[in-house]
Protein backbone atom coordinates (compact mmCIF):
# COMPACT_ATOMS: atom_id res chain seq x y z
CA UNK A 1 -27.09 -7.94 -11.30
CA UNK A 2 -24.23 -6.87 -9.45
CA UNK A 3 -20.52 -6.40 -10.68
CA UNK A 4 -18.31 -8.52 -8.79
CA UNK A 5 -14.75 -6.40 -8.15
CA UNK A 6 -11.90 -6.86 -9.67
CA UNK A 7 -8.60 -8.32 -7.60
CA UNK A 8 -6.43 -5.72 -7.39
CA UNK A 9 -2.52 -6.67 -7.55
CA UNK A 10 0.64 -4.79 -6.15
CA UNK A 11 3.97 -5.01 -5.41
CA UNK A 12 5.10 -3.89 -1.94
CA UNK A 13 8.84 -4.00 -0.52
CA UNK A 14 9.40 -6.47 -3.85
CA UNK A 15 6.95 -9.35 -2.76
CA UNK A 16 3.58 -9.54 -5.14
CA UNK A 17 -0.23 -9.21 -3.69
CA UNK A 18 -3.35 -9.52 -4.84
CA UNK A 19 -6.61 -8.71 -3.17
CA UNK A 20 -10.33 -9.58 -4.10
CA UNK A 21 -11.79 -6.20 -3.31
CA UNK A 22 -10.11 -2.92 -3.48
CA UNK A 23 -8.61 -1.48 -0.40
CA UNK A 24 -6.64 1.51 0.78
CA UNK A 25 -3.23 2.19 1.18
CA UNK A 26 -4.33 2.26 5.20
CA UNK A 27 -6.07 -1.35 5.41
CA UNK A 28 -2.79 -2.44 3.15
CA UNK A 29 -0.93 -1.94 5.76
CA UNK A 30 -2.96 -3.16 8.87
CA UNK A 31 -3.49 -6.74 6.15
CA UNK A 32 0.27 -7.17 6.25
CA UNK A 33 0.75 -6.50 10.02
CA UNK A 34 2.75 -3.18 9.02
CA UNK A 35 3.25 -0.05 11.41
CA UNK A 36 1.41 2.88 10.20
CA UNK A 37 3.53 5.31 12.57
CA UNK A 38 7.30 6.14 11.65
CA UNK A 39 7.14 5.15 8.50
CA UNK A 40 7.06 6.61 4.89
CA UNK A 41 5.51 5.59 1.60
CA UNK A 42 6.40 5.48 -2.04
CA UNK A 43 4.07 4.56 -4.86
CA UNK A 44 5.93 4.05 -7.94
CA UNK A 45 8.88 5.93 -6.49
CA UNK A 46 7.14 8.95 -5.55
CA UNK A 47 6.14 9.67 -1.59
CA UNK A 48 2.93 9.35 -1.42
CA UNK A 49 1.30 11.35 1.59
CA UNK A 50 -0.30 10.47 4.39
CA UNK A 51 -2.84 12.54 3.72
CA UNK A 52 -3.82 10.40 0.83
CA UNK A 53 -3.58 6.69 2.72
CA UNK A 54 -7.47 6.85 2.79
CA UNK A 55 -7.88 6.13 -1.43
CA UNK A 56 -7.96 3.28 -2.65
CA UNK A 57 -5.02 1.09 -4.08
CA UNK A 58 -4.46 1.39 -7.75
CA UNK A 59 -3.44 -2.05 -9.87
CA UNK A 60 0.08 -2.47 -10.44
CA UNK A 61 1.08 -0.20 -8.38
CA UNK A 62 4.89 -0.60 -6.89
CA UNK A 63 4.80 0.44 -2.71
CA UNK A 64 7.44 1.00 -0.63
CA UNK A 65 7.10 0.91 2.94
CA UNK A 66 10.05 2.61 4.59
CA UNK A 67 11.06 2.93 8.40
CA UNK A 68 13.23 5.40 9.59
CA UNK A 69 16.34 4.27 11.92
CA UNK A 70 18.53 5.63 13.77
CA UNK A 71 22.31 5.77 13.10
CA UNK A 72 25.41 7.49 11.11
């Protein structure tokens, strides 16, 4: 018998989502048509590296994706 995974919810830029399989921080971005250049991200409103994009999403976690712009 096989374990069937567990949805994993987060928050990200204030708007909820759930997922029925785990994913990374990198396919989070690609599901919700987000750049993955130019941009920074917080987890719980701490940067959390590029480095790390490749792990997989914790539940309940609160993301921020942020863009840089230009301007005084």
């Amino acid at each position: 018998m096989t374990a069937t995974p567990t949805p994993v919810g987060v928050t990200v830029n204030g708007e909820d989502h759930m997922f029925a399989e785990p994913i990374t921080v990198r396919e989070l971005l690609e599901r919700l048509d987000l750049p993955d250049r130019g941009i920074a991200i917080a987890v719980d409103g701490v940067v959390f590296p590029k480095s790390r994009w490749d792990e997989q999403l914790g539940r309940g976690w609160e993301i921020e994706v942020l863009t840089a712009v230009q301007g005084g």
